[in-house]
N, C-alpha and C. Protein backbone atom coordinates (compact mmCIF):
# COMPACT_ATOMS: atom_id res chain seq x y z
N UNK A 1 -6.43 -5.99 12.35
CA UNK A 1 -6.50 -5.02 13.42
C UNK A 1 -5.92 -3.70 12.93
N UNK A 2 -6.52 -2.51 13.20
CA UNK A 2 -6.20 -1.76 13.37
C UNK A 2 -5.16 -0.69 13.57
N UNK A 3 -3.89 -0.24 13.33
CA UNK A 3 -2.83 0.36 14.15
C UNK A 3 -3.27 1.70 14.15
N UNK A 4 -3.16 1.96 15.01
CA UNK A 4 -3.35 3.80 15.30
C UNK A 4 -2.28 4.49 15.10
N UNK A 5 -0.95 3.94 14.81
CA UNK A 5 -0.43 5.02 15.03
C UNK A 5 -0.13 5.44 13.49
N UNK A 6 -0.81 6.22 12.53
CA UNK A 6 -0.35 6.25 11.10
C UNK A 6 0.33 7.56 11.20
N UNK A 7 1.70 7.29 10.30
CA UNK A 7 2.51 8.81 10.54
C UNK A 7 2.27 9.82 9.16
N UNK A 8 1.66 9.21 8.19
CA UNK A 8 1.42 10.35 7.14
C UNK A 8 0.18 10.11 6.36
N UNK A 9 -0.54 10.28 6.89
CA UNK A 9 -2.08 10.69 6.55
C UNK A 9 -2.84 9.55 6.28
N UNK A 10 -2.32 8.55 5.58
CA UNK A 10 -3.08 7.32 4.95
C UNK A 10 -3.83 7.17 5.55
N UNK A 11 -5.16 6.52 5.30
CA UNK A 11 -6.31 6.12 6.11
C UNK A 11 -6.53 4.47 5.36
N UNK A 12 -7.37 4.17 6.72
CA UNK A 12 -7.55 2.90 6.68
C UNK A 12 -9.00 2.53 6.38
N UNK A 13 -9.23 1.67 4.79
CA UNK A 13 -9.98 2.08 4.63
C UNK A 13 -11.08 0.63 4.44
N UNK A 14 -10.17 -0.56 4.62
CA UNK A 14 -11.13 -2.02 4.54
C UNK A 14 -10.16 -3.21 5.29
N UNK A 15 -10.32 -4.21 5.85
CA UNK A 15 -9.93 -5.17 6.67
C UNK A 15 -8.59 -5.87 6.10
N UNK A 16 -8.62 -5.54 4.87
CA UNK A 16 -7.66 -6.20 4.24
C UNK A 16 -6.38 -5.17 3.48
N UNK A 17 -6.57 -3.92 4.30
CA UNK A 17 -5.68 -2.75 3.39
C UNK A 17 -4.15 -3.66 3.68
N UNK A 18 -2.99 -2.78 3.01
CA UNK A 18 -1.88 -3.36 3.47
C UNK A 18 -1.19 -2.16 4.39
N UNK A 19 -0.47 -2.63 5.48
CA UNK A 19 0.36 -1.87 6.54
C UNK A 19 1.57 -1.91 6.33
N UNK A 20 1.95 -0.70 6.01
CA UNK A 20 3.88 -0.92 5.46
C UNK A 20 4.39 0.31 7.03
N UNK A 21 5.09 -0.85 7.79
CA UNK A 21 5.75 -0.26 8.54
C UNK A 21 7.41 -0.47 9.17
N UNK A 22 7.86 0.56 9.46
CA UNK A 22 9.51 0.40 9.41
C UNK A 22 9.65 0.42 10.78
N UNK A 23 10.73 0.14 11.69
CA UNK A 23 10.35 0.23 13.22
C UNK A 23 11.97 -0.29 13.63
N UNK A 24 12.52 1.08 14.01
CA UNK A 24 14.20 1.17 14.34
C UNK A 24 14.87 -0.22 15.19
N UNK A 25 15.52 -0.84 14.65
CA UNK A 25 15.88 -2.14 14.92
C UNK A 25 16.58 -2.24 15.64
N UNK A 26 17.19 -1.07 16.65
CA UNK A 26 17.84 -0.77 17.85
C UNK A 26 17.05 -0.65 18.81
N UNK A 27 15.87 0.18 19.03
CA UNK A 27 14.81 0.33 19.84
C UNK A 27 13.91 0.43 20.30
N UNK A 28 13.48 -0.50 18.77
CA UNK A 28 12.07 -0.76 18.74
C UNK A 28 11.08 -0.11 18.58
N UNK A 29 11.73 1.20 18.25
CA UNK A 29 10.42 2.55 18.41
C UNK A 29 10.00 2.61 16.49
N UNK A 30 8.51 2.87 16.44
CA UNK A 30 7.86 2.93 15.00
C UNK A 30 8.50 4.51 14.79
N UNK A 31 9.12 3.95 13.25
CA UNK A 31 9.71 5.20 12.64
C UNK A 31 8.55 5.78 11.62
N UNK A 32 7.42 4.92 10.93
CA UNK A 32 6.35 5.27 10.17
C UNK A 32 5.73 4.07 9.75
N UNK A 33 4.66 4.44 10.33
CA UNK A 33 3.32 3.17 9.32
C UNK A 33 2.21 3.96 8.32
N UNK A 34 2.77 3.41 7.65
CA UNK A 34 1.39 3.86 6.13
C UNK A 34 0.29 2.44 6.14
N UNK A 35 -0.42 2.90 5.52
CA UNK A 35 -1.53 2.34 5.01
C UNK A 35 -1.92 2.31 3.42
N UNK A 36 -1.96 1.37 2.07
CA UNK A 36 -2.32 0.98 1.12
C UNK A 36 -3.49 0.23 1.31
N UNK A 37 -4.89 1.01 0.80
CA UNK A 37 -5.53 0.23 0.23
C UNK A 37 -7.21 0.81 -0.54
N UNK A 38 -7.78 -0.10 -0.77
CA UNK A 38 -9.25 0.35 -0.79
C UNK A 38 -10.67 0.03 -0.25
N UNK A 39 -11.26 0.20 -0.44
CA UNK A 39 -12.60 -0.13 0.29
C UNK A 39 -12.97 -1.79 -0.13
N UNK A 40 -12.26 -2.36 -0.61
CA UNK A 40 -12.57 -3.67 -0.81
C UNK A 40 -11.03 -4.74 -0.84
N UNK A 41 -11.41 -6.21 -0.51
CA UNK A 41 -10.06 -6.84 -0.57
C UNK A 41 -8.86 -6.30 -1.32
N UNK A 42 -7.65 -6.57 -0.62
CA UNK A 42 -6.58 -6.42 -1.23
C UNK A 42 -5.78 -7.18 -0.97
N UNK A 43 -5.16 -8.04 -1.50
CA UNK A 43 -4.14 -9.30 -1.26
C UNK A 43 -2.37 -8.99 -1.68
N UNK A 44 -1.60 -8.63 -0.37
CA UNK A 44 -0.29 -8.64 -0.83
C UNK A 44 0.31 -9.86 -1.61
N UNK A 45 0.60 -9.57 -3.19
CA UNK A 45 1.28 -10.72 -3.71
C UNK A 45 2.68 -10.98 -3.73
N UNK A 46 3.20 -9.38 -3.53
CA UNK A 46 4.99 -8.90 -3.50
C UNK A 46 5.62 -8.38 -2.62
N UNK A 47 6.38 -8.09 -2.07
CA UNK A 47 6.67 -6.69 -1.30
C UNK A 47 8.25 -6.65 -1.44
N UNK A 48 8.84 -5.91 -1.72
CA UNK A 48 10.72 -6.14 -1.84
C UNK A 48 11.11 -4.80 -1.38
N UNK A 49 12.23 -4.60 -0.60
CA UNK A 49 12.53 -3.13 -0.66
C UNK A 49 13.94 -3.26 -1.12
N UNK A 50 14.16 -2.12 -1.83
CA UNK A 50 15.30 -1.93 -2.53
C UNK A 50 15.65 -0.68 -2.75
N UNK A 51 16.76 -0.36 -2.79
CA UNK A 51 17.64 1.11 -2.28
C UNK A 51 17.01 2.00 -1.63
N UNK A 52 16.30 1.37 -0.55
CA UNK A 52 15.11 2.74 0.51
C UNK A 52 13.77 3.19 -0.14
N UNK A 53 13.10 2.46 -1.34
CA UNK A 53 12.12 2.00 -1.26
C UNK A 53 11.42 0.93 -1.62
N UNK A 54 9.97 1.00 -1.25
CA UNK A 54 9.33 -0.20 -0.89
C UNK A 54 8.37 -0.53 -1.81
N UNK A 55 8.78 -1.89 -2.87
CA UNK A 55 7.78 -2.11 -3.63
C UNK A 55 6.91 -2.76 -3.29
N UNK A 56 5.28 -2.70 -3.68
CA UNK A 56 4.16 -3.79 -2.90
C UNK A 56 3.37 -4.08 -4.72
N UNK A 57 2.99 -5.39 -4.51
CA UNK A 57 2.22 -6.06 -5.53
C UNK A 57 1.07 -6.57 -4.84
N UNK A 58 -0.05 -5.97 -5.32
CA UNK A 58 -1.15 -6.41 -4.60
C UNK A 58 -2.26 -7.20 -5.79
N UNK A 59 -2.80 -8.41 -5.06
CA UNK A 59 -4.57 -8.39 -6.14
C UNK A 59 -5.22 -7.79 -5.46
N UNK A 60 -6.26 -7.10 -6.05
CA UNK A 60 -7.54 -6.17 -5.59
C UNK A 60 -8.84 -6.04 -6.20
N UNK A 61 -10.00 -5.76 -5.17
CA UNK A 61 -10.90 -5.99 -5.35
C UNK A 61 -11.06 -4.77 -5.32
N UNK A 62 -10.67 -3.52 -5.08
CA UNK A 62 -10.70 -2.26 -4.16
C UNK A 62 -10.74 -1.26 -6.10
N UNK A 63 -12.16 -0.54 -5.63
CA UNK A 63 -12.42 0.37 -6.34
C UNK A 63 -12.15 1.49 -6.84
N UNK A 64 -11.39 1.97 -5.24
CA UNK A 64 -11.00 3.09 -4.76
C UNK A 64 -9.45 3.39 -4.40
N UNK A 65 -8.41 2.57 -4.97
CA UNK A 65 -6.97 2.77 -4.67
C UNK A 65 -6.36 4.10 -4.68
N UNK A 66 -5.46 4.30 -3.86
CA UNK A 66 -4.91 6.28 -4.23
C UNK A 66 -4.06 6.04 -5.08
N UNK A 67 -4.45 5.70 -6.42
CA UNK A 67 -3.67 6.15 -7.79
C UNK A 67 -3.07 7.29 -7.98
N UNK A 68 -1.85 7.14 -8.41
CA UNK A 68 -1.23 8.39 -9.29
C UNK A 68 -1.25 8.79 -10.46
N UNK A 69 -1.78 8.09 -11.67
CA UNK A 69 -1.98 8.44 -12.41
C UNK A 69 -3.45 8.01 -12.85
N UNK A 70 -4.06 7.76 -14.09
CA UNK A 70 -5.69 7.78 -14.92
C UNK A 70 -5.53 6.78 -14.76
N UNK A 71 -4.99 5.28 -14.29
CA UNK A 71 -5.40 3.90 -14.23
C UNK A 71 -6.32 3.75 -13.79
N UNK A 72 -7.77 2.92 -13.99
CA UNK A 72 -8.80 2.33 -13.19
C UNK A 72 -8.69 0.95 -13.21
N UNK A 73 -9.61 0.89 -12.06
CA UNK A 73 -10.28 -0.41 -11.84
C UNK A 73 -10.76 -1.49 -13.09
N UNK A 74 -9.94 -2.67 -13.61
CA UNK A 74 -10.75 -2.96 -14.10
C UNK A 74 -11.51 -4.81 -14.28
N UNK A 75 -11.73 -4.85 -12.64
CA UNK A 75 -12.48 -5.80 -12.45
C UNK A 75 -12.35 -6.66 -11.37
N UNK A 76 -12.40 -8.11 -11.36
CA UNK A 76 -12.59 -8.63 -10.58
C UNK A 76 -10.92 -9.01 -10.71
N UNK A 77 -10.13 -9.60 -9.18
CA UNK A 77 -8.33 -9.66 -9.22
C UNK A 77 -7.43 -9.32 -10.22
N UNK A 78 -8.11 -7.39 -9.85
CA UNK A 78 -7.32 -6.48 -10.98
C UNK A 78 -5.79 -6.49 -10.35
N UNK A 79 -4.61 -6.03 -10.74
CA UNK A 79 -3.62 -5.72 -9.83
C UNK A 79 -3.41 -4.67 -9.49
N UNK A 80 -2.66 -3.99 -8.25
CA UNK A 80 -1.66 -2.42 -8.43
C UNK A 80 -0.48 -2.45 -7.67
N UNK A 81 0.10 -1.93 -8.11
CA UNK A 81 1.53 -2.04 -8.30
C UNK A 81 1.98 -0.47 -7.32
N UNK A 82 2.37 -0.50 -6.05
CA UNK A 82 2.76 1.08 -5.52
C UNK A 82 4.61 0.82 -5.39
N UNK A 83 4.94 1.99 -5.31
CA UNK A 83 6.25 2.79 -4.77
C UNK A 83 6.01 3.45 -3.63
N UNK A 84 7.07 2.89 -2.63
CA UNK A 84 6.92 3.89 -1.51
C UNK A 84 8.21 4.79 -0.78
N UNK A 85 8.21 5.72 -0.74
CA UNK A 85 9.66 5.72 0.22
C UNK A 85 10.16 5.12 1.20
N UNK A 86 11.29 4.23 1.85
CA UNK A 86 11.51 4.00 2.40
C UNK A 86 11.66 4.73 3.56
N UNK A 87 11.58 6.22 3.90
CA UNK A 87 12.11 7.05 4.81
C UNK A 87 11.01 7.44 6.03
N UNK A 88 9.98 7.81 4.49
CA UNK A 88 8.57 8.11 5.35
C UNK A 88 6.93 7.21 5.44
N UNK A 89 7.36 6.42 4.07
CA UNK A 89 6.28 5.70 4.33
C UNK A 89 5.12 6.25 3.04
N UNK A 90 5.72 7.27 2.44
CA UNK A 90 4.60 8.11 1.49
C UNK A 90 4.84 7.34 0.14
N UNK A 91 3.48 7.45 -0.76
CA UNK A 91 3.47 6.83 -1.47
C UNK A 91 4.00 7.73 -2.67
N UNK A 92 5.16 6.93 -3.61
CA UNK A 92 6.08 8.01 -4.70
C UNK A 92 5.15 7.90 -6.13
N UNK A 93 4.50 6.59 -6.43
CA UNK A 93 3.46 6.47 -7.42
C UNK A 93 2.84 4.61 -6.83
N UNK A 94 1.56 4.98 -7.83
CA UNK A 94 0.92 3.76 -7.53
C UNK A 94 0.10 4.04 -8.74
N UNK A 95 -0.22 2.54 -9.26
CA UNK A 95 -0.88 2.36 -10.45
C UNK A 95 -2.12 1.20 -10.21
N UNK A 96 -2.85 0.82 -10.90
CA UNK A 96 -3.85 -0.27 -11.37
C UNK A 96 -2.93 -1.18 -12.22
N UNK A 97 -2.79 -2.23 -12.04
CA UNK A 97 -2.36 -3.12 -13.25
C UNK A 97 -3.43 -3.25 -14.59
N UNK A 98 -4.65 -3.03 -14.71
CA UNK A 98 -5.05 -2.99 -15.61
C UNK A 98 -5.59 -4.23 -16.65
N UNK A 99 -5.11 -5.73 -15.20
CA UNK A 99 -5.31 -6.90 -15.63
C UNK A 99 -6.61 -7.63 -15.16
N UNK A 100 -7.47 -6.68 -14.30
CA UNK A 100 -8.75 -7.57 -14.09
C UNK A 100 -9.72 -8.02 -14.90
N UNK A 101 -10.55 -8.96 -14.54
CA UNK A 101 -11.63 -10.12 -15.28
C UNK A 101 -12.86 -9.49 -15.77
């Protein structure tokens, strides 16, 4: 499903993107939801947060990931690996693992 409420631009872009959201544990109110993903499956394999940000390990089928650097796609349950801030939800880098079939 869907969430509407995205607080920094990410778009949603296939059924299986991933939703990283933080949501004040006093009052329940959404502090920021991002969106990771691409136009094709993406399977959370990791997720840890640590000193205020948020690591995600994904397999992917997705062609189209918002990379930060020249990594591509390369194949069938390639991986990528993002950084996120913990504060806002924005992505600090994201890569291709570079391990697909």
């Amino acid at each position: 499903e869907v969430i509407s409420t995205v607080t920094n631009g990410s778009v949603y872009k296939s059924s299986s993107d991933v939703a990283i959201v933080k949501i004040n544990s006093v009052t329940g109110n959404l502090i920021f939801c991002s969106y990771y993903g691409g136009n094709d499956a993406d399977d959370v394999e990791e997720l840890k947060v640590d000193n205020g940000k948020v690591y995600v390990a994904l397999k992917t089928e997705s062609t189209d990931l918002p990379v930060t650097n020249s990594t591509t796609f390369k194949g069938a349950n390639d991986l990528s690996f993002a950084k996120f801030d913990g504060n806002t939800g924005n992505i600090i880098w994201a890569t291709y693992g570079d391990f697909g079939q």
